[in-house]
PDB file of N, CA and C in Angstrom:
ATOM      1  N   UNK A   1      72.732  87.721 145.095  1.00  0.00           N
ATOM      2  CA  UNK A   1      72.217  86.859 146.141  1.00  0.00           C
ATOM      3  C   UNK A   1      71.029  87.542 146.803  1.00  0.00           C
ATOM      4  N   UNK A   2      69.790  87.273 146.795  1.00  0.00           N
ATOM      5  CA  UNK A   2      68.909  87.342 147.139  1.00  0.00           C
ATOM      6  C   UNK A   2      69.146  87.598 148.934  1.00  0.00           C
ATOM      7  N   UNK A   3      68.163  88.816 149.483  1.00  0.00           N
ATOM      8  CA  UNK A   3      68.608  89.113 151.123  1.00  0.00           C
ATOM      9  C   UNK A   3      67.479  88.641 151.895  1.00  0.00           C
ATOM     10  N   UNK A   4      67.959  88.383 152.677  1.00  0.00           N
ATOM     11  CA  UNK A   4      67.360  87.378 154.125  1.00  0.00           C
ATOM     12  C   UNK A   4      66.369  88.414 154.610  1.00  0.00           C
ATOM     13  N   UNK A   5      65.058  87.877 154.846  1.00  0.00           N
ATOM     14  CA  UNK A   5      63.987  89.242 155.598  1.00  0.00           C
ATOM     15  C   UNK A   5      64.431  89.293 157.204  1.00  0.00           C
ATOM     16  N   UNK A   6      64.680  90.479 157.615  1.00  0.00           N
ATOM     17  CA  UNK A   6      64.676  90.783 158.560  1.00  0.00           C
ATOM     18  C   UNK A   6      63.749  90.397 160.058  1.00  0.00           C
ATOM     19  N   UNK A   7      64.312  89.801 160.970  1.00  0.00           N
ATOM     20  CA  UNK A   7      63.986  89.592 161.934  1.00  0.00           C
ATOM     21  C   UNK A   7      63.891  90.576 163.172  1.00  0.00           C
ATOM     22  N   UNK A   8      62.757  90.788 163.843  1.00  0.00           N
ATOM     23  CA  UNK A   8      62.308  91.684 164.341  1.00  0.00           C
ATOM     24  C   UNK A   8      62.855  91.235 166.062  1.00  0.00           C
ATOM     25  N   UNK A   9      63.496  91.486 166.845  1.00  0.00           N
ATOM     26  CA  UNK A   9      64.105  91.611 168.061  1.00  0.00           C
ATOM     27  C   UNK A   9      63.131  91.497 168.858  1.00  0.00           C
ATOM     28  N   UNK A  10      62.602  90.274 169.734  1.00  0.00           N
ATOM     29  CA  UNK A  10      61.525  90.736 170.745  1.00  0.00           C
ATOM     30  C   UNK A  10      62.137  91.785 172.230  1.00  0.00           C
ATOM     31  N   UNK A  11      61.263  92.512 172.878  1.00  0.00           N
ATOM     32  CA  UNK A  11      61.667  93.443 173.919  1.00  0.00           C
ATOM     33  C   UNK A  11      61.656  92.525 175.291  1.00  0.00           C
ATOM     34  N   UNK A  12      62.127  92.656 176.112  1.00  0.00           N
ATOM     35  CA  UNK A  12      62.640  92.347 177.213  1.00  0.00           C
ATOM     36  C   UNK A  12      61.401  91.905 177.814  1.00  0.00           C
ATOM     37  N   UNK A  13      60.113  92.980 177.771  1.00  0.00           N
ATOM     38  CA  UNK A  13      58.968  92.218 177.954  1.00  0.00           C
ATOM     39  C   UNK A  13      58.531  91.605 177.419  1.00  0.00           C
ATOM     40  N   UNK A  14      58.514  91.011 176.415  1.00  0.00           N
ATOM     41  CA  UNK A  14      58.250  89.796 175.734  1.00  0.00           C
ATOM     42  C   UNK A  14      58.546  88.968 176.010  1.00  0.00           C
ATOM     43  N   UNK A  15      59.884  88.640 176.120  1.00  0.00           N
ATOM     44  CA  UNK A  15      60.721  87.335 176.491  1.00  0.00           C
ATOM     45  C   UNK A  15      60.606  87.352 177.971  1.00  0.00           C
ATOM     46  N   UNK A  16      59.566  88.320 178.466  1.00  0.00           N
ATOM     47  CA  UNK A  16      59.524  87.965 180.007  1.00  0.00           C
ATOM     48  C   UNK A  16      58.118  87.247 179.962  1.00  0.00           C
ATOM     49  N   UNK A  17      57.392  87.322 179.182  1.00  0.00           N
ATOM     50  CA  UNK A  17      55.830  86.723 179.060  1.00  0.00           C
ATOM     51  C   UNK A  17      56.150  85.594 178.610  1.00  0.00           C
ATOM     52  N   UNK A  18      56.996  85.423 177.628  1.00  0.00           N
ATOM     53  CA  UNK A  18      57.599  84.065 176.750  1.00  0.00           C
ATOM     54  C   UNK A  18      58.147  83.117 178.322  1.00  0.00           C
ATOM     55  N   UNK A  19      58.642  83.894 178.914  1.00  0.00           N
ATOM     56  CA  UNK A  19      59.318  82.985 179.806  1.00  0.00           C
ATOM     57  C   UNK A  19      57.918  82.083 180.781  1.00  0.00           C
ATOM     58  N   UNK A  20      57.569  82.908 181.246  1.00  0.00           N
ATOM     59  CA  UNK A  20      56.605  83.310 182.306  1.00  0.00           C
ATOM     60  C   UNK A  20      55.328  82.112 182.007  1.00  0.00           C
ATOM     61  N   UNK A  21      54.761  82.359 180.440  1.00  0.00           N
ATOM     62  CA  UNK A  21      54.090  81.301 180.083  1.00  0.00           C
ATOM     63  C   UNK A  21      54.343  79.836 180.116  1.00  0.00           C
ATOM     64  N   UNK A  22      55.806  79.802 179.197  1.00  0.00           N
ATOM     65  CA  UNK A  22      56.322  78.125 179.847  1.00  0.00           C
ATOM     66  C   UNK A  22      56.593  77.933 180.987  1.00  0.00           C
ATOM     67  N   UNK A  23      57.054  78.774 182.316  1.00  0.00           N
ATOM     68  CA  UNK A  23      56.848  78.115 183.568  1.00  0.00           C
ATOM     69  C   UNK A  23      55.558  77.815 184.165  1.00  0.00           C
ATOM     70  N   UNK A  24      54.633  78.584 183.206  1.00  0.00           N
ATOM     71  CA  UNK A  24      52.902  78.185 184.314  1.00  0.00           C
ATOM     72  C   UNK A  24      52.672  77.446 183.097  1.00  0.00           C
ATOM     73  N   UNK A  25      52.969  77.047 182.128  1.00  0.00           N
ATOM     74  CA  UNK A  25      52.702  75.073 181.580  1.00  0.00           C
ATOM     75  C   UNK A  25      52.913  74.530 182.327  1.00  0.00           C
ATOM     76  N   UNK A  26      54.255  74.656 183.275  1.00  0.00           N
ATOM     77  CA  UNK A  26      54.601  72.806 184.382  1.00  0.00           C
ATOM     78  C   UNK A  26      53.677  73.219 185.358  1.00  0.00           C
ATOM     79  N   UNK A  27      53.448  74.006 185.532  1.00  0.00           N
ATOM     80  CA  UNK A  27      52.799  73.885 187.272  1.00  0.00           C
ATOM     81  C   UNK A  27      51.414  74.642 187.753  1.00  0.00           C
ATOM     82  N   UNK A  28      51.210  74.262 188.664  1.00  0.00           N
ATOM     83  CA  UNK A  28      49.968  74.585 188.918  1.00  0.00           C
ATOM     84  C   UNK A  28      49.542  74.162 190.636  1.00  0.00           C
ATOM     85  N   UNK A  29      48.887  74.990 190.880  1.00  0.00           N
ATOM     86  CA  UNK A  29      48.694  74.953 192.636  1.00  0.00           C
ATOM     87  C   UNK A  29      47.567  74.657 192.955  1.00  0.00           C
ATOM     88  N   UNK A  30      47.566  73.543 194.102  1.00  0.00           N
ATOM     89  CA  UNK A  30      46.060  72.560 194.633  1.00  0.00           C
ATOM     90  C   UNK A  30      46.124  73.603 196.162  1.00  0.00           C
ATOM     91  N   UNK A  31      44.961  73.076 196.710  1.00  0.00           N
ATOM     92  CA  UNK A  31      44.433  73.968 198.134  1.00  0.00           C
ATOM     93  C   UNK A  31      45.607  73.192 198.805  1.00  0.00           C
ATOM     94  N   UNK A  32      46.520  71.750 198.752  1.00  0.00           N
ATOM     95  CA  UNK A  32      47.785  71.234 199.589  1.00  0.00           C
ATOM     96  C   UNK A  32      48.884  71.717 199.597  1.00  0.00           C
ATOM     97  N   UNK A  33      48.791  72.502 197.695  1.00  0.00           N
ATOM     98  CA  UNK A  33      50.060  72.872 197.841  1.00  0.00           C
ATOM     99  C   UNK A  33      49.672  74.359 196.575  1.00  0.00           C
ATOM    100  N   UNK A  34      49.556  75.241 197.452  1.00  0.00           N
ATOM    101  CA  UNK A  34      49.530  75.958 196.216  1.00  0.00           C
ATOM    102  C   UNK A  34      50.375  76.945 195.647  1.00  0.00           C
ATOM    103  N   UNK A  35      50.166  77.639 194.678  1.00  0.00           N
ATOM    104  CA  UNK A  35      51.492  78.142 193.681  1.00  0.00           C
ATOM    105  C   UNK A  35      51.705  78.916 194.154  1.00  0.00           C
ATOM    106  N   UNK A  36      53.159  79.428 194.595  1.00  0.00           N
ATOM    107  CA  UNK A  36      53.507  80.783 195.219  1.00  0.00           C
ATOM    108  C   UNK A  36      54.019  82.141 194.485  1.00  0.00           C
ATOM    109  N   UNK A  37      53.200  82.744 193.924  1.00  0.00           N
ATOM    110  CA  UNK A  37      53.615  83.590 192.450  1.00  0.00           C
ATOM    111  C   UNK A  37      54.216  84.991 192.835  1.00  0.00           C
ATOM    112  N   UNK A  38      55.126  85.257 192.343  1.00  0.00           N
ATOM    113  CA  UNK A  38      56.160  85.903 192.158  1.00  0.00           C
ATOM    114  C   UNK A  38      55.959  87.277 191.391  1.00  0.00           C
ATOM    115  N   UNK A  39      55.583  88.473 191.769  1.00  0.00           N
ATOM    116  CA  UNK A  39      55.645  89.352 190.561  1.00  0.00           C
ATOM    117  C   UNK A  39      56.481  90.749 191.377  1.00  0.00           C
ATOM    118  N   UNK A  40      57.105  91.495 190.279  1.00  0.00           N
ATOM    119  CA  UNK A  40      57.927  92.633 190.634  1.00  0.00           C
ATOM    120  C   UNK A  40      58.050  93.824 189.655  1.00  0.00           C
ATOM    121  N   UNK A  41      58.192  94.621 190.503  1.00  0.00           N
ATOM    122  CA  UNK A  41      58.747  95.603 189.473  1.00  0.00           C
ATOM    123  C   UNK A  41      59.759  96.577 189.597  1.00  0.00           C
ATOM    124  N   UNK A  42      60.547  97.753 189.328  1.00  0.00           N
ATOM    125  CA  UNK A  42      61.291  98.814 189.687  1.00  0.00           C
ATOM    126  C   UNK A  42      61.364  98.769 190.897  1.00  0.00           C
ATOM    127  N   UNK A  43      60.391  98.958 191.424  1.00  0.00           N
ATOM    128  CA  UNK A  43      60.048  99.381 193.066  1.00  0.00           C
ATOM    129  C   UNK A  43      59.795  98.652 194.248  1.00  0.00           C
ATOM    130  N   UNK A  44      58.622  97.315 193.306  1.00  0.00           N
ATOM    131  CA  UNK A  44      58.087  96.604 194.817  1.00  0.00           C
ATOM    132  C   UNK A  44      58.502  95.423 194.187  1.00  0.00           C
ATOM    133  N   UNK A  45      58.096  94.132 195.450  1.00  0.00           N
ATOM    134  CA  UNK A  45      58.177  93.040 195.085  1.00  0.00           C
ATOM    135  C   UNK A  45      56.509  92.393 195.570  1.00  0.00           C
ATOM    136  N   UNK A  46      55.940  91.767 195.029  1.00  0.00           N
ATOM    137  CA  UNK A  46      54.807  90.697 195.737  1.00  0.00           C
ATOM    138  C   UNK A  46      54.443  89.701 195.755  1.00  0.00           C
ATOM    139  N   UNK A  47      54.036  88.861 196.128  1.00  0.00           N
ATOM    140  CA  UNK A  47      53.776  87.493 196.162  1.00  0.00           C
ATOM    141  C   UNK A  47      52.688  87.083 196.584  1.00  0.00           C
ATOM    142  N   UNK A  48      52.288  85.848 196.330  1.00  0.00           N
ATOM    143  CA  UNK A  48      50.682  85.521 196.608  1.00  0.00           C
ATOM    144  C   UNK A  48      50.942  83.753 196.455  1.00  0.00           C
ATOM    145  N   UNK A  49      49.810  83.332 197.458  1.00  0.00           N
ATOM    146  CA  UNK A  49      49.927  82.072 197.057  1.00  0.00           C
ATOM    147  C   UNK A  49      48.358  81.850 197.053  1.00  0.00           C
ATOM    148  N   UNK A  50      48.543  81.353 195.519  1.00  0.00           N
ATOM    149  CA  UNK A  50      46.993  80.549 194.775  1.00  0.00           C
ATOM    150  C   UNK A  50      46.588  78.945 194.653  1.00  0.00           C
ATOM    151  N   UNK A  51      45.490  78.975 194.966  1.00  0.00           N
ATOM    152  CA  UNK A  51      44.573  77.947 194.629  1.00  0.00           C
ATOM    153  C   UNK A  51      44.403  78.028 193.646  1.00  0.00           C
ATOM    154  N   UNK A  52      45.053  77.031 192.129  1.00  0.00           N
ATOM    155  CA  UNK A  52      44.449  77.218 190.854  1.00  0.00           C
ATOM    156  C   UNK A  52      43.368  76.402 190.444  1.00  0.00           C
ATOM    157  N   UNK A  53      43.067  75.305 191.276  1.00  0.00           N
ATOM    158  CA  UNK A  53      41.607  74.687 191.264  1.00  0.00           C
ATOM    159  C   UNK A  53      40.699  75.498 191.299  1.00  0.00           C
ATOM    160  N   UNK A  54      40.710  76.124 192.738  1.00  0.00           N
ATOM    161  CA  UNK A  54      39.461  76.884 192.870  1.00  0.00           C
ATOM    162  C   UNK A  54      39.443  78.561 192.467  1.00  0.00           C
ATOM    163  N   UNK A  55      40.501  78.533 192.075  1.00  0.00           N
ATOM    164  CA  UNK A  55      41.025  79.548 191.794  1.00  0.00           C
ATOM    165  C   UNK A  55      40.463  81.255 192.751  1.00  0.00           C
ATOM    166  N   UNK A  56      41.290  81.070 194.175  1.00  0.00           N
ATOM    167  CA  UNK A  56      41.372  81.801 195.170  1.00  0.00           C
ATOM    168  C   UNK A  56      42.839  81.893 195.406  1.00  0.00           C
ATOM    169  N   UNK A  57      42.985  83.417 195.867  1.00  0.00           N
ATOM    170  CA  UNK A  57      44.389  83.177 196.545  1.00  0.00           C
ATOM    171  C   UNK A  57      44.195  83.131 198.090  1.00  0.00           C
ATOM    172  N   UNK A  58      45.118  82.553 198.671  1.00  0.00           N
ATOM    173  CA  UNK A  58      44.885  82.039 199.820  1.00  0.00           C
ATOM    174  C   UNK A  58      45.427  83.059 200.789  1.00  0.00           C
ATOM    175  N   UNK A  59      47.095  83.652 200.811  1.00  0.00           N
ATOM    176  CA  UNK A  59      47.718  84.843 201.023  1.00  0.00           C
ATOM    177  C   UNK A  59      48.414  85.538 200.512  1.00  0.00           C
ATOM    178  N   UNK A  60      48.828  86.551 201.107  1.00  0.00           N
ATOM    179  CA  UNK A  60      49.608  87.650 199.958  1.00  0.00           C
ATOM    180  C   UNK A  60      50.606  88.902 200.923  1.00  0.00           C
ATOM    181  N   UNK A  61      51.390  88.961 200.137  1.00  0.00           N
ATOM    182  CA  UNK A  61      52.700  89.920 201.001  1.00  0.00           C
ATOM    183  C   UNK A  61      52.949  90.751 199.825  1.00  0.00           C
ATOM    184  N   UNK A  62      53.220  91.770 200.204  1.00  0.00           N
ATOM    185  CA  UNK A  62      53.636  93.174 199.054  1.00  0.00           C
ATOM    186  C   UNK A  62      54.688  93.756 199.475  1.00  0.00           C
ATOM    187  N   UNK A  63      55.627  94.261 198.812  1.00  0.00           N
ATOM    188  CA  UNK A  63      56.557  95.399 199.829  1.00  0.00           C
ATOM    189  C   UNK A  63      56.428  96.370 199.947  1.00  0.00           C
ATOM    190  N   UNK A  64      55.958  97.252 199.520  1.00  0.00           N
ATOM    191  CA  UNK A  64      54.540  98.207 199.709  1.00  0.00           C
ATOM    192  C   UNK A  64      54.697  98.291 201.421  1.00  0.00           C
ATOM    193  N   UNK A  65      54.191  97.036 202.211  1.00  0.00           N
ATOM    194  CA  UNK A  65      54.440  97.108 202.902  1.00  0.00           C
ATOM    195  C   UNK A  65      55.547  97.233 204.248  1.00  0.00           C
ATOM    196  N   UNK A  66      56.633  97.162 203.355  1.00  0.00           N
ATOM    197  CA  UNK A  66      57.809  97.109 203.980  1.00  0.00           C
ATOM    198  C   UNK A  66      58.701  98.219 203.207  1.00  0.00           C
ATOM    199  N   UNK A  67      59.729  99.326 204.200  1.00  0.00           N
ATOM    200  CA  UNK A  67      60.592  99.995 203.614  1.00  0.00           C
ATOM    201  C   UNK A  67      61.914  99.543 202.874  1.00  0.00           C
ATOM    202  N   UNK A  68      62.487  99.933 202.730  1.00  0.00           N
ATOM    203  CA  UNK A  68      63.596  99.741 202.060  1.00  0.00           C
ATOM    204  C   UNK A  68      64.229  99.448 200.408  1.00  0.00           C
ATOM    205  N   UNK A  69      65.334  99.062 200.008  1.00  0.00           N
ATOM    206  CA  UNK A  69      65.626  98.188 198.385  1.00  0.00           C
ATOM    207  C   UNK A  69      64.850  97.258 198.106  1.00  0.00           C
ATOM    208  N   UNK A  70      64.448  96.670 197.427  1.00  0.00           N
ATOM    209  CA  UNK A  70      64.141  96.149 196.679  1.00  0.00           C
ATOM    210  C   UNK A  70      64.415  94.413 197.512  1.00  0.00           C
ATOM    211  N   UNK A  71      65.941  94.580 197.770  1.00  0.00           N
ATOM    212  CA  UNK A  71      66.682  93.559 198.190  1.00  0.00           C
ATOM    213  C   UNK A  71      65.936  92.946 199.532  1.00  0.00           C
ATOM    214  N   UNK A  72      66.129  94.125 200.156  1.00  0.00           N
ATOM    215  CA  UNK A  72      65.072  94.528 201.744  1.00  0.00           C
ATOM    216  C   UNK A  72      64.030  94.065 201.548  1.00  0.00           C
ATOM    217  N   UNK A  73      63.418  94.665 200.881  1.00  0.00           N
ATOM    218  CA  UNK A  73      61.796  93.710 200.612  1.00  0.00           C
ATOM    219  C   UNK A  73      61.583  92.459 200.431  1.00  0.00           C
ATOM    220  N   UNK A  74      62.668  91.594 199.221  1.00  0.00           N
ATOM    221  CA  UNK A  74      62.256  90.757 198.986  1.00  0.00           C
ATOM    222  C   UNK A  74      62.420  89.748 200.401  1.00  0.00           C
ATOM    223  N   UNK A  75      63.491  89.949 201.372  1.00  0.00           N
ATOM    224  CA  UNK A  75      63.651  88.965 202.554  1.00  0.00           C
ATOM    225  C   UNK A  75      62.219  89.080 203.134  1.00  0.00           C
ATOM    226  N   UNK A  76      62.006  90.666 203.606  1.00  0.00           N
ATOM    227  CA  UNK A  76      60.570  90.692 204.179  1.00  0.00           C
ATOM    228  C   UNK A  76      59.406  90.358 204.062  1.00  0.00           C
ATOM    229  N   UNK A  77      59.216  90.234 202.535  1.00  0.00           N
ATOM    230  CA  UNK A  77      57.922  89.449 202.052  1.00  0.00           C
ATOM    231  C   UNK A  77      57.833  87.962 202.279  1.00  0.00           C
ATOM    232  N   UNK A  78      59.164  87.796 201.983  1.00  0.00           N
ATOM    233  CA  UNK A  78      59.477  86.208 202.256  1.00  0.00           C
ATOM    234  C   UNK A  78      59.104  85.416 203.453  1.00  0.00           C
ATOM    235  N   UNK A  79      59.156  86.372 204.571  1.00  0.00           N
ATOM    236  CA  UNK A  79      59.640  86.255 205.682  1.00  0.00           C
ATOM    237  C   UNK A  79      57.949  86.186 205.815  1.00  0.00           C
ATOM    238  N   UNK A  80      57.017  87.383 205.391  1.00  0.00           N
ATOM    239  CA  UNK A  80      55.543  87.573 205.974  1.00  0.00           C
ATOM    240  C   UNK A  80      54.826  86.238 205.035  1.00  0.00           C
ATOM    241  N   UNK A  81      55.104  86.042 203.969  1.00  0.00           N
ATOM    242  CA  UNK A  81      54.319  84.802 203.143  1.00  0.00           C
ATOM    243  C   UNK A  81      54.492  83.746 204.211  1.00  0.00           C
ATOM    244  N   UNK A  82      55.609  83.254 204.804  1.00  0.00           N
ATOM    245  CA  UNK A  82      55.588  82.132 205.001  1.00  0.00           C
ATOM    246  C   UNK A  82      55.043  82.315 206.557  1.00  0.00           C
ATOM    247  N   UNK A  83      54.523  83.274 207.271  1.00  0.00           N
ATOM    248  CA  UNK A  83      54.237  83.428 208.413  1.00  0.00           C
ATOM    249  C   UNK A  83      52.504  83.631 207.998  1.00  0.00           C
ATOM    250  N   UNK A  84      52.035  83.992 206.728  1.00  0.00           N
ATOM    251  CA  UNK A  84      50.586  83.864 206.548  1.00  0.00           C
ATOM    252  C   UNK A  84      50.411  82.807 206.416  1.00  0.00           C
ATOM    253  N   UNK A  85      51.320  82.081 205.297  1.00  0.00           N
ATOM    254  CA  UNK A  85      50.924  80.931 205.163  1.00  0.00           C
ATOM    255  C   UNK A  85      50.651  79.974 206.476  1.00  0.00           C
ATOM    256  N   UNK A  86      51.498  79.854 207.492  1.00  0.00           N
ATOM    257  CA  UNK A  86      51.257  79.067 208.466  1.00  0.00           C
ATOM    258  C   UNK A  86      49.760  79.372 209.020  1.00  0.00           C
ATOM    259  N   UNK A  87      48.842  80.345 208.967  1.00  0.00           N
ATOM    260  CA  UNK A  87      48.167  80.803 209.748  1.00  0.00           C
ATOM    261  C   UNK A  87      47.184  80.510 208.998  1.00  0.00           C
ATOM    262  N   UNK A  88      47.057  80.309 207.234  1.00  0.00           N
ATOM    263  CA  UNK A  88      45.796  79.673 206.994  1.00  0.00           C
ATOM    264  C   UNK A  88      46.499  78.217 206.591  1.00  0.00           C
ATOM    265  N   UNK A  89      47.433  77.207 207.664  1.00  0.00           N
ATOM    266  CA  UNK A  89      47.746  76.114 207.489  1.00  0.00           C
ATOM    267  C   UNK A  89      48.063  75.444 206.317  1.00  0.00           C
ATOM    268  N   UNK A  90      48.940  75.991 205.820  1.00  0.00           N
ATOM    269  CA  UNK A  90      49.690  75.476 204.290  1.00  0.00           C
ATOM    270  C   UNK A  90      51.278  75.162 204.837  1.00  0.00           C
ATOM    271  N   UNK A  91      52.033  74.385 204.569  1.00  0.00           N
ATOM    272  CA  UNK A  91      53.262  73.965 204.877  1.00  0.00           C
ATOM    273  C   UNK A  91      54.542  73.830 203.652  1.00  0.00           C
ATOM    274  N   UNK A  92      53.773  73.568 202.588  1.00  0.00           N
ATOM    275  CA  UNK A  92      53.929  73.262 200.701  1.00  0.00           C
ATOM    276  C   UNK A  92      53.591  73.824 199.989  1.00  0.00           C
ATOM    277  N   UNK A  93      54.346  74.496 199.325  1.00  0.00           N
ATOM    278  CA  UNK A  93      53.613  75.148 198.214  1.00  0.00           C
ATOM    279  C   UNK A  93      55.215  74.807 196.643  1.00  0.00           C
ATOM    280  N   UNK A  94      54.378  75.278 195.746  1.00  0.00           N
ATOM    281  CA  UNK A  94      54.597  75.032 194.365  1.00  0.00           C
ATOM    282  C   UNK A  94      55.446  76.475 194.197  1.00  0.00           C
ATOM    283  N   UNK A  95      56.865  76.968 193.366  1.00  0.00           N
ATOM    284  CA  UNK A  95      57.430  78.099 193.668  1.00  0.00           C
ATOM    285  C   UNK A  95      57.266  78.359 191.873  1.00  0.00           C
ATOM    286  N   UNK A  96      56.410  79.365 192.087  1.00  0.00           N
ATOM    287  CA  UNK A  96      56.511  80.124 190.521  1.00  0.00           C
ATOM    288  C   UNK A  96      57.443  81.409 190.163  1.00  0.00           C
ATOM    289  N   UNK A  97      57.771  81.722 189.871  1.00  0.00           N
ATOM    290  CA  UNK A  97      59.225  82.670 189.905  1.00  0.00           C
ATOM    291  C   UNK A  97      58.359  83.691 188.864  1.00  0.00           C
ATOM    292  N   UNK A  98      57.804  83.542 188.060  1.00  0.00           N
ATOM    293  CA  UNK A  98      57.065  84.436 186.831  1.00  0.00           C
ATOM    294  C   UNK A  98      57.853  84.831 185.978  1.00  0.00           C
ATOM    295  N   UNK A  99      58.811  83.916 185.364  1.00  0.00           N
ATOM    296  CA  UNK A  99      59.587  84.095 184.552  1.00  0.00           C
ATOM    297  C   UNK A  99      60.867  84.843 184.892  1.00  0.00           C
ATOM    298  N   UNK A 100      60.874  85.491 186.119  1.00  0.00           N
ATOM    299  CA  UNK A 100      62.154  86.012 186.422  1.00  0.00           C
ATOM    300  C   UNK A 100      63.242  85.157 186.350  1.00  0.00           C
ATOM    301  N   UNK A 101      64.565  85.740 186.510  1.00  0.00           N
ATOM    302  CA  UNK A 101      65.381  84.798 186.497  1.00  0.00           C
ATOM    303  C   UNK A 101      65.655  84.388 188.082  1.00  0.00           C
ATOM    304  N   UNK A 102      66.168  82.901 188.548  1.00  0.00           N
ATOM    305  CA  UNK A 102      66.409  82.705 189.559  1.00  0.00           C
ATOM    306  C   UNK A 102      67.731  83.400 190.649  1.00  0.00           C
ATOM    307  N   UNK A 103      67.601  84.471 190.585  1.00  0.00           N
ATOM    308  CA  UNK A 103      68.686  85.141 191.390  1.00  0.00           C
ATOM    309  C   UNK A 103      68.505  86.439 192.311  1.00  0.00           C
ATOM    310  N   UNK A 104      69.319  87.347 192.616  1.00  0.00           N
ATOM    311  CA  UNK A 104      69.438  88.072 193.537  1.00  0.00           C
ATOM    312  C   UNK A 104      67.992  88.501 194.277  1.00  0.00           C
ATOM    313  N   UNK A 105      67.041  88.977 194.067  1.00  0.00           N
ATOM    314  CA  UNK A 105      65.361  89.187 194.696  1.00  0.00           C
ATOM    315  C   UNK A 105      64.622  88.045 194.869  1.00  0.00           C
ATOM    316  N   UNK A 106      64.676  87.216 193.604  1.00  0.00           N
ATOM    317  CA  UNK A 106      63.775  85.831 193.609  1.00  0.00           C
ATOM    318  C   UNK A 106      64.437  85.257 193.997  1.00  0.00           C
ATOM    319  N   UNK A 107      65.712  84.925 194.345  1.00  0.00           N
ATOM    320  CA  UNK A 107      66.069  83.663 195.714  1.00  0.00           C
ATOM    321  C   UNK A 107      66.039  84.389 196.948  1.00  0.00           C
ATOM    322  N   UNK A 108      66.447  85.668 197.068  1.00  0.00           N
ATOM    323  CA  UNK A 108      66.660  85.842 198.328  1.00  0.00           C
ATOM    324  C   UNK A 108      64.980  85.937 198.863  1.00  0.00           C
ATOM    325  N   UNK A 109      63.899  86.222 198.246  1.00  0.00           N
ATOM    326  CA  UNK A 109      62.235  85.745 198.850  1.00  0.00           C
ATOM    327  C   UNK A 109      62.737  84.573 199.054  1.00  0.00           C
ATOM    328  N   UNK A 110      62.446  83.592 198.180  1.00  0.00           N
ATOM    329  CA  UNK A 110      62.713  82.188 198.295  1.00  0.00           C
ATOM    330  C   UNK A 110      63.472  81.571 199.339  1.00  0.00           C
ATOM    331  N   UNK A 111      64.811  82.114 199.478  1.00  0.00           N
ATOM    332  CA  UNK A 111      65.591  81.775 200.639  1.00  0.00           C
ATOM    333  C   UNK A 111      64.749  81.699 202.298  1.00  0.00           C
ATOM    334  N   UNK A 112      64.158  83.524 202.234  1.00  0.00           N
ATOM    335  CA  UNK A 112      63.482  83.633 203.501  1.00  0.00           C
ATOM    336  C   UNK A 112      62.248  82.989 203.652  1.00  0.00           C
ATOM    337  N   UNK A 113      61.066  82.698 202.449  1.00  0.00           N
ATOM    338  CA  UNK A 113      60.234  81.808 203.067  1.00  0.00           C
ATOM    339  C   UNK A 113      60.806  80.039 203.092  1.00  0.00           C
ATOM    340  N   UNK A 114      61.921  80.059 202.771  1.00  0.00           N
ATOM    341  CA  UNK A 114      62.207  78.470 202.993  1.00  0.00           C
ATOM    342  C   UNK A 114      62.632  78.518 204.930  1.00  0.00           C
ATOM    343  N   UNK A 115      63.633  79.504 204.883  1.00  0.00           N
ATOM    344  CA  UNK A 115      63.559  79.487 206.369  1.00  0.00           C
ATOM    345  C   UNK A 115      62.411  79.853 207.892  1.00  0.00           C
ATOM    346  N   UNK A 116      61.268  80.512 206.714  1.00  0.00           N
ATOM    347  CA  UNK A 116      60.120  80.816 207.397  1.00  0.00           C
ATOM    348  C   UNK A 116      59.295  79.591 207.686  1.00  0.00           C
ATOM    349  N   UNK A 117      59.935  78.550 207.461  1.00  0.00           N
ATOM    350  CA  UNK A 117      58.870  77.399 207.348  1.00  0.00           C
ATOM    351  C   UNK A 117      58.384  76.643 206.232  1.00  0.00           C
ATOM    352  N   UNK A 118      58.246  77.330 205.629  1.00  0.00           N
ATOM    353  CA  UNK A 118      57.747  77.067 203.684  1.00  0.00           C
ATOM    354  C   UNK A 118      58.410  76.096 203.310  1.00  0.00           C
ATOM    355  N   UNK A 119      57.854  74.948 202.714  1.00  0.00           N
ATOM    356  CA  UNK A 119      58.646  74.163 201.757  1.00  0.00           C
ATOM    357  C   UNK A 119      58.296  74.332 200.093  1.00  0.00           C
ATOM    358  N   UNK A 120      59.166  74.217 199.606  1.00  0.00           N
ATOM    359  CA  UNK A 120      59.354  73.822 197.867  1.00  0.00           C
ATOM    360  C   UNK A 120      60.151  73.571 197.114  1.00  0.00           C
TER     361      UNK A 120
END
């Protein structure tokens, strides 16, 4: 019986770009509502919210600026996005996650800019 060619395993970053790409197919952010993008790593968490028309970002929170886990950060960023956002008058925005999965860091941002005011 003739053997099957071997299939090559993509790495964790791959299937995080794989992911990441089909969520920025659905969506996309206007100056009313723009995309609130999501990126992380080991250490920090950050976020930004873009104009993909004009392609500007409008604001941005890092945890960088804030001490603590990871966990810690993500409330705090949450908490400062949706307090920039009010200040260059955005109310809506579009929630891009960047392929992460929806849980423990990326909801708990999410959680705090929903209570910061933020809708999505």
């Amino acid at each position: 019986m003739p053997q099957l060619p071997k299939i090559a395993l993509s790495s964790n970053k791959e299937l995080l770009k794989r992911r990441h790409k089909r969520v920025r197919g659905k969506i996309s952010g206007t100056a009313e509502r723009p995309r609130l993008a999501v990126a992380k790593s080991n250490r920090f968490i950050s976020v930004q919210l873009i104009d993909d028309v004009a392609g500007t970002t409008i604001a941005s929170a890092h945890g960088r600026e804030f001490s603590g886990s990871l966990g810690a950060q993500a409330l705090e960023v949450g908490k400062a996005i949706a307090e920039r956002a009010k200040k260059a008058g955005v109310t809506a925005a579009v929630f891009d996650r960047g392929g992460y999965a929806y849980k423990a860091q990326i909801k708990a941002l999410a959680d705090a800019a929903r209570e910061g005011g933020l809708t999505f």
